[in-house]
PDB file of N, CA and C in Angstrom:
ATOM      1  N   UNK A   1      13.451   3.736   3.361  1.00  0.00           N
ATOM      2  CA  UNK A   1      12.382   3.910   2.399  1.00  0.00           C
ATOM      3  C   UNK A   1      11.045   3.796   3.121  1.00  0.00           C
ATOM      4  N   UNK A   2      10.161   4.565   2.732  1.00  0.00           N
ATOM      5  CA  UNK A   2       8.666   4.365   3.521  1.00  0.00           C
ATOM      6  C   UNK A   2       8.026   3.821   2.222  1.00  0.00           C
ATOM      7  N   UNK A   3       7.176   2.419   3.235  1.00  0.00           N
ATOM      8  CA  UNK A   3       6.312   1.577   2.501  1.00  0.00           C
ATOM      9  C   UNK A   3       4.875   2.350   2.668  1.00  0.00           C
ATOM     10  N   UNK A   4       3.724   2.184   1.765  1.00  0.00           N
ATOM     11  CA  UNK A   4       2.516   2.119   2.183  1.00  0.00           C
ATOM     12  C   UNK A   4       2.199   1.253   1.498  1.00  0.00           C
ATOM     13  N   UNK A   5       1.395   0.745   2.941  1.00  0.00           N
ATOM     14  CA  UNK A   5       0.988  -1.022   2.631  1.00  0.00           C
ATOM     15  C   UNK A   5      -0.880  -0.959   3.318  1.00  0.00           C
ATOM     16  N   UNK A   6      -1.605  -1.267   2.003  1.00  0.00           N
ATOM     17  CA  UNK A   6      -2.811  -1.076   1.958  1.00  0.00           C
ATOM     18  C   UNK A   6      -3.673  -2.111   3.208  1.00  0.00           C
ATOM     19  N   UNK A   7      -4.268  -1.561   3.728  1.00  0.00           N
ATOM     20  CA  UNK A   7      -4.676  -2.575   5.423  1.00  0.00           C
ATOM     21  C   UNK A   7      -6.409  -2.064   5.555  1.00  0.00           C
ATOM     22  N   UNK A   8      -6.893  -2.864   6.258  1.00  0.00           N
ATOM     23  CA  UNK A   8      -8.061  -2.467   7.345  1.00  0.00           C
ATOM     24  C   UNK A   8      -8.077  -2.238   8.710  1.00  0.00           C
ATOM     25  N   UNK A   9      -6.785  -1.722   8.843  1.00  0.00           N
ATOM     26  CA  UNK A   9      -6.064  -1.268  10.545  1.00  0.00           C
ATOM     27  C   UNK A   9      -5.456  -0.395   9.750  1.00  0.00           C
ATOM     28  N   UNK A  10      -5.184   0.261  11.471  1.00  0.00           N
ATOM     29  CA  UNK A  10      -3.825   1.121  11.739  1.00  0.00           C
ATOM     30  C   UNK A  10      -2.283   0.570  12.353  1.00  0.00           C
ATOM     31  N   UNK A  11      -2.518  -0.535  12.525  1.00  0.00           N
ATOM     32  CA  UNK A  11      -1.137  -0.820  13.108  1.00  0.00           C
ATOM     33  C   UNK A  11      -0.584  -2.301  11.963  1.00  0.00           C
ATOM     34  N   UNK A  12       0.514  -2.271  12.063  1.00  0.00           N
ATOM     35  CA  UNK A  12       1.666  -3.356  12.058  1.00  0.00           C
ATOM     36  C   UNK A  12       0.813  -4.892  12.109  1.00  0.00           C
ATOM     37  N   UNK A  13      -0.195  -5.047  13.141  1.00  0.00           N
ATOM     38  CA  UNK A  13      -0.473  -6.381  13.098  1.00  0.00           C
ATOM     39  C   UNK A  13      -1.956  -6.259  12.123  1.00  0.00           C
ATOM     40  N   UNK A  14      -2.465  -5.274  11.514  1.00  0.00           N
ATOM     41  CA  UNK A  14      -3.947  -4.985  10.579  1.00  0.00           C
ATOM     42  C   UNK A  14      -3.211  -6.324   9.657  1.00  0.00           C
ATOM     43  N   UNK A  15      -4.808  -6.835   9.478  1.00  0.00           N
ATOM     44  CA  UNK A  15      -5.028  -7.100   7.637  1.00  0.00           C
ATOM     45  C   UNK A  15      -4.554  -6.637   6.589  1.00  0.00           C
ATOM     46  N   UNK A  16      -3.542  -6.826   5.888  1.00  0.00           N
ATOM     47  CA  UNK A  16      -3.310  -6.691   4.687  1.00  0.00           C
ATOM     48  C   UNK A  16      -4.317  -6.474   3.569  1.00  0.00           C
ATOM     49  N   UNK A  17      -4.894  -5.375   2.782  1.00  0.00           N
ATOM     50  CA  UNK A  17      -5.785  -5.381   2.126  1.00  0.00           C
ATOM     51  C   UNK A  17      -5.656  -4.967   0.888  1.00  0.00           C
ATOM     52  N   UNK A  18      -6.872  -5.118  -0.218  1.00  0.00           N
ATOM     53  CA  UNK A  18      -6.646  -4.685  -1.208  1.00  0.00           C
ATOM     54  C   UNK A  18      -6.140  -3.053  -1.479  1.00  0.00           C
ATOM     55  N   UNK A  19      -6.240  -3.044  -2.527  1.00  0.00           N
ATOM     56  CA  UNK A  19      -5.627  -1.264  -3.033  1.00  0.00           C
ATOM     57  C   UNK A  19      -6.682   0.140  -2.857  1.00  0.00           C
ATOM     58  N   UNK A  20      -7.592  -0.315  -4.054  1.00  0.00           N
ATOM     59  CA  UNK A  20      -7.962   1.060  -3.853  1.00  0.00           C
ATOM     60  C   UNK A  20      -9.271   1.167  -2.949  1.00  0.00           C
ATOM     61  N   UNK A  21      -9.982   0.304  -2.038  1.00  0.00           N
ATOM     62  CA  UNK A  21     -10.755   0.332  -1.209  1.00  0.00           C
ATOM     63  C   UNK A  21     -10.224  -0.142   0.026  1.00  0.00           C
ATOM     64  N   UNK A  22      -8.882   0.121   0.467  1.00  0.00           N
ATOM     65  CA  UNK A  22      -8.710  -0.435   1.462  1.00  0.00           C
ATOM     66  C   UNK A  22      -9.113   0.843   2.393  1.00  0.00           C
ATOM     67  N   UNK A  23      -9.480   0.825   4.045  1.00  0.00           N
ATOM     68  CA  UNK A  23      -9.875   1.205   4.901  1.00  0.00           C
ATOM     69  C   UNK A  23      -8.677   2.321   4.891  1.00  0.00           C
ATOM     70  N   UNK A  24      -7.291   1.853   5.362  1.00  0.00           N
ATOM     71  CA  UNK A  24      -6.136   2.477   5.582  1.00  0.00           C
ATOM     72  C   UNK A  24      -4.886   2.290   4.696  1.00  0.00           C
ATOM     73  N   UNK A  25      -4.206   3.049   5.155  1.00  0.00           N
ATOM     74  CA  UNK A  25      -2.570   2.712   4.327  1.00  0.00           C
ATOM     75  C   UNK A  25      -1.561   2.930   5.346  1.00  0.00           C
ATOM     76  N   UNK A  26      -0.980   2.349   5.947  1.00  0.00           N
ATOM     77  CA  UNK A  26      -0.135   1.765   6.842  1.00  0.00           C
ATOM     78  C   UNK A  26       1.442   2.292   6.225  1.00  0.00           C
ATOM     79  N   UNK A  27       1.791   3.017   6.820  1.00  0.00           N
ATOM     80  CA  UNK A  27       3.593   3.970   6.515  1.00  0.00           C
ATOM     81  C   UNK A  27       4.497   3.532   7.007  1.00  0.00           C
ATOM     82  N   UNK A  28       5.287   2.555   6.617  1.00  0.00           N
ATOM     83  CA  UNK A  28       6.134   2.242   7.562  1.00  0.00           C
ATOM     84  C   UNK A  28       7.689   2.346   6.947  1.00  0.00           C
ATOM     85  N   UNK A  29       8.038   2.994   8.134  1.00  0.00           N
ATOM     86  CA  UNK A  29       9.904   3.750   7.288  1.00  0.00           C
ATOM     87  C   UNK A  29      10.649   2.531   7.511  1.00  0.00           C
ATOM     88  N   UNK A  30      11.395   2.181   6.563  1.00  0.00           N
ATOM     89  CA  UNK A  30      12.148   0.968   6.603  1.00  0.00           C
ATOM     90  C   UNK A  30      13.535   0.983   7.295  1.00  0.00           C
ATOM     91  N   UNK A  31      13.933   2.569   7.277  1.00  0.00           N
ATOM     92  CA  UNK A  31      15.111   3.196   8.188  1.00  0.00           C
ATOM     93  C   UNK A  31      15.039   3.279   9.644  1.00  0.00           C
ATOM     94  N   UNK A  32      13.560   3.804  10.330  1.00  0.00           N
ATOM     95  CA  UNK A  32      13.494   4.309  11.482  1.00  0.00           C
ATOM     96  C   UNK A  32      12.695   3.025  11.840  1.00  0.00           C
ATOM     97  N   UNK A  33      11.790   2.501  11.555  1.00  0.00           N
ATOM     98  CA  UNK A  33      10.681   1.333  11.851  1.00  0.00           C
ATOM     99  C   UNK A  33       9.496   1.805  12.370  1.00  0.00           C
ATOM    100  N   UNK A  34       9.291   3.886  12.080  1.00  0.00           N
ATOM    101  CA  UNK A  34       8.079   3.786  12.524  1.00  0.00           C
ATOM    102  C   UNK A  34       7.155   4.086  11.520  1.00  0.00           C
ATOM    103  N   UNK A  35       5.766   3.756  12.238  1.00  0.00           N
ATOM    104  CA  UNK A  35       4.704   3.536  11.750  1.00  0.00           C
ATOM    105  C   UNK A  35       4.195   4.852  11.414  1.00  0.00           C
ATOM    106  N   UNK A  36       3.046   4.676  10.570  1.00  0.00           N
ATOM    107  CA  UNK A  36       1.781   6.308  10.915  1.00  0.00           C
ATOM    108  C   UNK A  36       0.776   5.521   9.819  1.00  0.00           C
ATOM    109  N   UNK A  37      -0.104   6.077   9.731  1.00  0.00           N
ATOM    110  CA  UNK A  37      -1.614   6.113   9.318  1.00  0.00           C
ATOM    111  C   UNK A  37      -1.925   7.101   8.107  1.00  0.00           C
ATOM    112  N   UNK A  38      -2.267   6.480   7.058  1.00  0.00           N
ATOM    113  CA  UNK A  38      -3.190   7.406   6.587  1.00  0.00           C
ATOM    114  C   UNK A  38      -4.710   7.182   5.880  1.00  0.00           C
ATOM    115  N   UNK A  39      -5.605   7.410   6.586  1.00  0.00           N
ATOM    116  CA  UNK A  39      -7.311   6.748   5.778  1.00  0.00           C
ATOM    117  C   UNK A  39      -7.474   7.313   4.716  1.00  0.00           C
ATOM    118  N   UNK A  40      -7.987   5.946   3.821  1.00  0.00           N
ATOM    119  CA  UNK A  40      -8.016   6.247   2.371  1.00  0.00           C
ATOM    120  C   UNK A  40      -9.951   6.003   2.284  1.00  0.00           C
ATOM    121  N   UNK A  41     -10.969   6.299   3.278  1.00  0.00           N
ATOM    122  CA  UNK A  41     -12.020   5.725   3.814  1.00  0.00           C
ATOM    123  C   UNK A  41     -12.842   6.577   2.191  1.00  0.00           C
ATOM    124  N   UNK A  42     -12.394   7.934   2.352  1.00  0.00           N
ATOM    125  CA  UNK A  42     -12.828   8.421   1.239  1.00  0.00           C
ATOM    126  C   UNK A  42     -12.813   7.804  -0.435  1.00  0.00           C
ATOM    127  N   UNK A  43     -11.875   7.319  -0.248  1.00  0.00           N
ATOM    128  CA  UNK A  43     -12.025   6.363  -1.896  1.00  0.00           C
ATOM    129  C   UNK A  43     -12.526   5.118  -1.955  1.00  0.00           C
ATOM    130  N   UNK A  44     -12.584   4.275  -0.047  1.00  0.00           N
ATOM    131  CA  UNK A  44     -13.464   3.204   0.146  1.00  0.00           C
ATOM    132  C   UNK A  44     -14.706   2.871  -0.636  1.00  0.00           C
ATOM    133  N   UNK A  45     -15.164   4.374  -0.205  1.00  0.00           N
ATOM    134  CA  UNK A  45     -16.690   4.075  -0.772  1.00  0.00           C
ATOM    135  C   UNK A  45     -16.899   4.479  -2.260  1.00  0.00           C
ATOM    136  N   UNK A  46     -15.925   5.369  -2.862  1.00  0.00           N
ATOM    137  CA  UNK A  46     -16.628   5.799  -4.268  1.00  0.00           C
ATOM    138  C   UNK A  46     -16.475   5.143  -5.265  1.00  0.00           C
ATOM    139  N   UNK A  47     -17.429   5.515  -6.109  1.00  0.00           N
ATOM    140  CA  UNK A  47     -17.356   5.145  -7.464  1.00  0.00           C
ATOM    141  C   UNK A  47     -16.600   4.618  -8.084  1.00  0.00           C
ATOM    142  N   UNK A  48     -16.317   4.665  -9.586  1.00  0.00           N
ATOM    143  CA  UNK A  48     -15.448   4.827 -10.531  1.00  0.00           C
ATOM    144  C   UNK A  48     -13.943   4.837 -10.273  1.00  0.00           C
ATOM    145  N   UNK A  49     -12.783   4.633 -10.365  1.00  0.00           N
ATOM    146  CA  UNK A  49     -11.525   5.354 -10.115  1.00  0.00           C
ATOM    147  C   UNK A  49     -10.961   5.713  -8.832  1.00  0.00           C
ATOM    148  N   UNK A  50     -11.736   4.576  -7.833  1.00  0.00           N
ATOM    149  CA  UNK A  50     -11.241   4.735  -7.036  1.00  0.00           C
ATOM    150  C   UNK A  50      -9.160   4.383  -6.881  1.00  0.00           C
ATOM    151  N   UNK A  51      -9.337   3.218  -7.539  1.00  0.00           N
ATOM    152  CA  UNK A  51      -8.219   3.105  -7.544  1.00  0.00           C
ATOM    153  C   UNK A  51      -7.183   4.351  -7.849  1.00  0.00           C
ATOM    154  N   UNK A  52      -7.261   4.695  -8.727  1.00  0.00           N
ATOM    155  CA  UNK A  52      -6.546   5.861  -9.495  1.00  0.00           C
ATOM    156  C   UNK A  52      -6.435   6.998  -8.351  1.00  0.00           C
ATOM    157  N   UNK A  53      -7.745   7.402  -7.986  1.00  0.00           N
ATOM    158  CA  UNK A  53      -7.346   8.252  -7.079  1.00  0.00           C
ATOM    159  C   UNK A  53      -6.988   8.112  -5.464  1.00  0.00           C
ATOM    160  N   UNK A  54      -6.169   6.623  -5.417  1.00  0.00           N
ATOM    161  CA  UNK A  54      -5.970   5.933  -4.358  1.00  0.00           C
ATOM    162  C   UNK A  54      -4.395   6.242  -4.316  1.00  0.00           C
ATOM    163  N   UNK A  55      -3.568   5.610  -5.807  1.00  0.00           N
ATOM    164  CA  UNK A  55      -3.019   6.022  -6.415  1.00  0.00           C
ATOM    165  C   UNK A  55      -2.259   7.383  -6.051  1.00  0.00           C
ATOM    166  N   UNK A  56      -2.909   8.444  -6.370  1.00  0.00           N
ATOM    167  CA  UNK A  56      -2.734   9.864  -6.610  1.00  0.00           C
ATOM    168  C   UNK A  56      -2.323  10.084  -5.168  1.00  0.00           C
ATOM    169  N   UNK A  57      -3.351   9.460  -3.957  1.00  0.00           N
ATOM    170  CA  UNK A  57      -3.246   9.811  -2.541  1.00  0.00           C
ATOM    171  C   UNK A  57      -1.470   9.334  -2.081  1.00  0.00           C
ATOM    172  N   UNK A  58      -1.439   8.451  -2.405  1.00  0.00           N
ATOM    173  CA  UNK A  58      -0.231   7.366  -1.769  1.00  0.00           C
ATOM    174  C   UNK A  58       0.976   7.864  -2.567  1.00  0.00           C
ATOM    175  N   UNK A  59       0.624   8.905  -3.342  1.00  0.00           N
ATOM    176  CA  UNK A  59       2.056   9.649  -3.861  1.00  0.00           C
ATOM    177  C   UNK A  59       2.280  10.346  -3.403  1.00  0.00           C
ATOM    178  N   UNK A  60       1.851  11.125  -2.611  1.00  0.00           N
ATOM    179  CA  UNK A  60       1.501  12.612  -1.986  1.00  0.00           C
ATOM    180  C   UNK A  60       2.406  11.923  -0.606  1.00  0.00           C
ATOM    181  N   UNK A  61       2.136  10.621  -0.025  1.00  0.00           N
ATOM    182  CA  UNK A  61       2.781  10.125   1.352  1.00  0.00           C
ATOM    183  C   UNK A  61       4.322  10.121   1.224  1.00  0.00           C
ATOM    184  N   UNK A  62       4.689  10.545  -0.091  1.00  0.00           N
ATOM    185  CA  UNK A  62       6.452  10.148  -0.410  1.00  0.00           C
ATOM    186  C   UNK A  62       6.497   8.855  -0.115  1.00  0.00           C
ATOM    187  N   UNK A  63       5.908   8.213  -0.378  1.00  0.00           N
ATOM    188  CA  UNK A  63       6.170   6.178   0.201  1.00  0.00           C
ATOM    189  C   UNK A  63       7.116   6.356  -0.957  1.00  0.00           C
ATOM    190  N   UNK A  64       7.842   5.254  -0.998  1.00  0.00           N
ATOM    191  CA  UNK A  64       8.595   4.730  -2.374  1.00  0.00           C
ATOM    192  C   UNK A  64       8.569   3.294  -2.622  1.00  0.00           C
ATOM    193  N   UNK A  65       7.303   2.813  -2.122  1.00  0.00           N
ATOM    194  CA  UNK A  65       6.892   1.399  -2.824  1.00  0.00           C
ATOM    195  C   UNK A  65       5.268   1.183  -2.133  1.00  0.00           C
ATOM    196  N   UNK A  66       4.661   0.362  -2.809  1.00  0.00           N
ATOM    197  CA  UNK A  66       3.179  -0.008  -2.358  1.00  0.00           C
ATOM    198  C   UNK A  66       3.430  -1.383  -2.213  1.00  0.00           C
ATOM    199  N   UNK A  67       2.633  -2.225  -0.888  1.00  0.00           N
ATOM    200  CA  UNK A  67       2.803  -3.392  -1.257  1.00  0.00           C
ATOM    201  C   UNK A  67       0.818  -3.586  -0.770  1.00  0.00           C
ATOM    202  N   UNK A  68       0.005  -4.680  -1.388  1.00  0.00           N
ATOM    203  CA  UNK A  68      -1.048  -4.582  -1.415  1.00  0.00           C
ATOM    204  C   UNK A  68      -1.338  -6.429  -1.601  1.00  0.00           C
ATOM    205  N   UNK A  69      -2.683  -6.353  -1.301  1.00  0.00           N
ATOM    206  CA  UNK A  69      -2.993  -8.074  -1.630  1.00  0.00           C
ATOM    207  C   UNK A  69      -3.028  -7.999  -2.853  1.00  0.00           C
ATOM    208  N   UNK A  70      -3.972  -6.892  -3.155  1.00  0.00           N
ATOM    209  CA  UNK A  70      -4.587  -7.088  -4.932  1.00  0.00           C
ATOM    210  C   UNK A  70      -4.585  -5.584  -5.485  1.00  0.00           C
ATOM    211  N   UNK A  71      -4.513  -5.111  -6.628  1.00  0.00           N
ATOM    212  CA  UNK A  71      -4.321  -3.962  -7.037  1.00  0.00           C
ATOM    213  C   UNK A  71      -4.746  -3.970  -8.333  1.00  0.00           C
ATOM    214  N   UNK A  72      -5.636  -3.022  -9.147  1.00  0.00           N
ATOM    215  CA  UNK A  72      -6.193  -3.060 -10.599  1.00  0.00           C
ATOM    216  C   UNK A  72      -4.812  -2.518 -11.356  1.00  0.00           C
ATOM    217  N   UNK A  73      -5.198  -2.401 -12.630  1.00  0.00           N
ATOM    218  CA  UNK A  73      -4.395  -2.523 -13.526  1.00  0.00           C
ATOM    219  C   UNK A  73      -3.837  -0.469 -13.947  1.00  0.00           C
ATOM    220  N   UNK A  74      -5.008   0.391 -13.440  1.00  0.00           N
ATOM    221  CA  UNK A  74      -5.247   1.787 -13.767  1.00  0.00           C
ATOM    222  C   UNK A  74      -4.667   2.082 -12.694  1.00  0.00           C
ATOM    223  N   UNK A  75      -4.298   1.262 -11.687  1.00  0.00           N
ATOM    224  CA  UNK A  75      -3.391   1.726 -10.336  1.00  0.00           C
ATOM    225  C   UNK A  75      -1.900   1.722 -10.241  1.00  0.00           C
ATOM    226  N   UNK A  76      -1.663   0.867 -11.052  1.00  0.00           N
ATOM    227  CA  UNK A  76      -1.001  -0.112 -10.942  1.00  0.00           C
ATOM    228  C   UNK A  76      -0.058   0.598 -12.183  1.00  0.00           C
ATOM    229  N   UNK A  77      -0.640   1.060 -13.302  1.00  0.00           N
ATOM    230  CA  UNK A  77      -0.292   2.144 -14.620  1.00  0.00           C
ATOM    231  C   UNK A  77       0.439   3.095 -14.028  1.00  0.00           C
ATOM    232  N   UNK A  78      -0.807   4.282 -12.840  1.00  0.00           N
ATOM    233  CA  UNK A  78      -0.198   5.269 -12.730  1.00  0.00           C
ATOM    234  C   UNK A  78       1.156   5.633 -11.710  1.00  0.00           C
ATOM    235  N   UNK A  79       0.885   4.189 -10.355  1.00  0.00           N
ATOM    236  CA  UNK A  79       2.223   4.195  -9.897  1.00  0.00           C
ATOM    237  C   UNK A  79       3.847   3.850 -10.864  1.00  0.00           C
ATOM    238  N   UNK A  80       3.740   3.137 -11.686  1.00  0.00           N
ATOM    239  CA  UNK A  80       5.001   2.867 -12.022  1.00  0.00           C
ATOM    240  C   UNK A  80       5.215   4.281 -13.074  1.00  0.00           C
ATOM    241  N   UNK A  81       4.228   4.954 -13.870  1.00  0.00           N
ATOM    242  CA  UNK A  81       4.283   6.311 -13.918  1.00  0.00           C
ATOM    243  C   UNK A  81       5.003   6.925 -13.275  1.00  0.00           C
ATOM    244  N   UNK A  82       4.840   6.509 -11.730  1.00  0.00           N
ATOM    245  CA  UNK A  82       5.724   7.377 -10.931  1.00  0.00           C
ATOM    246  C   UNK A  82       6.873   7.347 -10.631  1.00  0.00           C
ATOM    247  N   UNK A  83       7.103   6.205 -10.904  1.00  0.00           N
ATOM    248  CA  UNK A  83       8.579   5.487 -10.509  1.00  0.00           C
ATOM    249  C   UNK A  83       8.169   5.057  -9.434  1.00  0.00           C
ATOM    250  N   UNK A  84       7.026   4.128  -8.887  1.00  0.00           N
ATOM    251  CA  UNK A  84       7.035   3.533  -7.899  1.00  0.00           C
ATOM    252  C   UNK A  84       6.478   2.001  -7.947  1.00  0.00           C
ATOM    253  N   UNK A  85       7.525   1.219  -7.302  1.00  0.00           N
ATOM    254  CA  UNK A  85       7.141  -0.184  -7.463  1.00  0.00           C
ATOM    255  C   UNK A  85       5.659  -0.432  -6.288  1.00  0.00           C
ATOM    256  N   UNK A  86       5.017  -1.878  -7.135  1.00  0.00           N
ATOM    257  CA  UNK A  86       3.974  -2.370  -6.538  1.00  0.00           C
ATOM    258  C   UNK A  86       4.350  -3.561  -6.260  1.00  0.00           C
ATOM    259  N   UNK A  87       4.296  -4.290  -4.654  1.00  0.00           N
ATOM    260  CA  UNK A  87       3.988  -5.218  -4.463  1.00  0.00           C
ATOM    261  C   UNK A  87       3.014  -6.172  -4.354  1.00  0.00           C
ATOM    262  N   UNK A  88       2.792  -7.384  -4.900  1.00  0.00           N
ATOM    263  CA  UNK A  88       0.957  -7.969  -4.634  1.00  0.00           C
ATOM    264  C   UNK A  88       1.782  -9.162  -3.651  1.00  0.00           C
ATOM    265  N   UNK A  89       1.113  -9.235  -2.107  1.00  0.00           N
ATOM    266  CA  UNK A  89       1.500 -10.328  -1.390  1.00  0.00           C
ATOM    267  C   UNK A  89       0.819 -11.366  -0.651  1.00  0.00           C
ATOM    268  N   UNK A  90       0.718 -12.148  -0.152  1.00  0.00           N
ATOM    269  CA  UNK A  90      -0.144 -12.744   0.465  1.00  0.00           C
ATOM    270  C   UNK A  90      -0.474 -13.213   1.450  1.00  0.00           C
ATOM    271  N   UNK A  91       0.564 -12.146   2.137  1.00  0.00           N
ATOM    272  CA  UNK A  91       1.021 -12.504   3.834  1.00  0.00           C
ATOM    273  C   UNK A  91      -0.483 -11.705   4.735  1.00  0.00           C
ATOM    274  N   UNK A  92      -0.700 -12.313   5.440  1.00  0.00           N
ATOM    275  CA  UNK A  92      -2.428 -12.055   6.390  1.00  0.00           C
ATOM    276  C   UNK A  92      -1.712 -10.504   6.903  1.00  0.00           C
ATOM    277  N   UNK A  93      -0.999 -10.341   7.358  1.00  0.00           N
ATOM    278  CA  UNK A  93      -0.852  -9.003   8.056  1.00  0.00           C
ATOM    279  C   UNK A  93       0.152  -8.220   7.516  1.00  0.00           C
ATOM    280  N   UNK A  94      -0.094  -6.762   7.945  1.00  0.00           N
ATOM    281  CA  UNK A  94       0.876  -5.557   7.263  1.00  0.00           C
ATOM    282  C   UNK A  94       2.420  -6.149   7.943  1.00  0.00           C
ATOM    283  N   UNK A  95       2.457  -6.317   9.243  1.00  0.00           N
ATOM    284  CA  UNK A  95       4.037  -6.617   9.654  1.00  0.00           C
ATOM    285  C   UNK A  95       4.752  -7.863   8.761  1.00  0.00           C
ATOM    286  N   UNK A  96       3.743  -8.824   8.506  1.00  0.00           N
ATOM    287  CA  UNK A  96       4.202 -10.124   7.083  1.00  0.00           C
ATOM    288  C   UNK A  96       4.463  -9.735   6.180  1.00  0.00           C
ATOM    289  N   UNK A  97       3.470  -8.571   5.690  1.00  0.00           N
ATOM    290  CA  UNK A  97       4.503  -8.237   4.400  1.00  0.00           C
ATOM    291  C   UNK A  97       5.447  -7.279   4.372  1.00  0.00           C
ATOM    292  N   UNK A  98       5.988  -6.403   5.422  1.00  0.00           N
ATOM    293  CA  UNK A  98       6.919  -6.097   5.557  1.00  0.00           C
ATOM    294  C   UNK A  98       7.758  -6.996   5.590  1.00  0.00           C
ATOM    295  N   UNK A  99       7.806  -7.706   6.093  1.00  0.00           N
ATOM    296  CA  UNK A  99       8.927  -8.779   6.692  1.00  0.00           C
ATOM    297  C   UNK A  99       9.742  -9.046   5.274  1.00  0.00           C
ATOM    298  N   UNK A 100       8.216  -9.876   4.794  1.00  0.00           N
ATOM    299  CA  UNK A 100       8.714  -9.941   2.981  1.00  0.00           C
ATOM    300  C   UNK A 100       9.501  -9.167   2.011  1.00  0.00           C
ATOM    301  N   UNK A 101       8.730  -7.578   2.129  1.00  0.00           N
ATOM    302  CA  UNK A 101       9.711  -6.909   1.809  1.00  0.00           C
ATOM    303  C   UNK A 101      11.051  -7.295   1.918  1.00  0.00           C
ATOM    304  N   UNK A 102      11.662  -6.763   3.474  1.00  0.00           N
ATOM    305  CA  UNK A 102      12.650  -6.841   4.402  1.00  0.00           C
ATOM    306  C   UNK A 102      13.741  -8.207   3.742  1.00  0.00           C
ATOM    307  N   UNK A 103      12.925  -9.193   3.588  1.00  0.00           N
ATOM    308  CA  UNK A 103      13.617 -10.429   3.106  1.00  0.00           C
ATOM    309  C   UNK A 103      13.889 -10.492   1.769  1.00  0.00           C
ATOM    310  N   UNK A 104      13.171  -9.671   0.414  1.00  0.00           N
ATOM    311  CA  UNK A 104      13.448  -9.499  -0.866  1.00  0.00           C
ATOM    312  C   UNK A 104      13.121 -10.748  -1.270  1.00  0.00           C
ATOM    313  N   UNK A 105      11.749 -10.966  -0.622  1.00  0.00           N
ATOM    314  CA  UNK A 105      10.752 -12.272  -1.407  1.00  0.00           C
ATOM    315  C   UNK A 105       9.659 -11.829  -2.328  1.00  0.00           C
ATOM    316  N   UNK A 106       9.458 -10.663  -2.050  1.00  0.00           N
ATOM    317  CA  UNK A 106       8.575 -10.196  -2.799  1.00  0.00           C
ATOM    318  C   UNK A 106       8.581  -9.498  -4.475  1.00  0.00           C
ATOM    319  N   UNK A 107       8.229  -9.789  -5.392  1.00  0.00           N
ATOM    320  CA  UNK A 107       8.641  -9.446  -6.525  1.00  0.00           C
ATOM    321  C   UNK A 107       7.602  -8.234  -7.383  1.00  0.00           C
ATOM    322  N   UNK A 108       8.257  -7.098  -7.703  1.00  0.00           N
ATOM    323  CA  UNK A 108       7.571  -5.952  -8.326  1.00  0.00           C
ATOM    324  C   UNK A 108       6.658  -6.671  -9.486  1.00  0.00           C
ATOM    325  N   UNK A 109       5.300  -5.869  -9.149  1.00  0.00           N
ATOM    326  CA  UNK A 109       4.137  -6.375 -10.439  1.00  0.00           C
ATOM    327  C   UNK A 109       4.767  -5.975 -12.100  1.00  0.00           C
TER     328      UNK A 109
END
């Protein structure tokens, strides 16, 4: 399964960050263990809905789960819309909350 897990890096050891202003979104296949990148820098800065159209982006990655520090509620709507679970965690780095994942400590919002 590929995670995207909301960060202010590109790698495995980044910050774990909120949802819809985070810097990056961090891909990580839970089958193969690799990584990739995708900047969400464009919804960083805007307005309104960012979340939502943070959302919209991270569906398009085929992830099949989000895990995030913090996530609004209009984000949070349209993923399970999708059939996709949200994680909220509180581990300092993207590889911690994988791990979490990995360990099935983490519980869908």
């Amino acid at each position: 399964m590929k995670l995207a897990l909301s960060s202010q890096g590109t790698t495995a050891d980044s910050v774990l960050g909120g949802f819809g202003r985070c810097r990056y979104f961090v891909l990580y296949d839970t089958d193969t263990g690799q990584v990739s990148t995708m900047s969400n820098e464009g919804n960083m800065v805007a307005g309104r809905g960012a979340g939502t159209r943070t959302a919209q982006d991270v569906v398009k990655t085929g992830a099949g789960a989000v895990i995030t520090s913090q996530i609004g509620p209009k984000a949070v709507s349209y993923l399970k819309g999708k059939d996709m679970p949200v994680y909220v965690s509180a581990a300092q780095s993207v590889e911690q909350a994988v791990q979490e994942f990995l360990d099935g400590t983490l519980q869908a919002v």
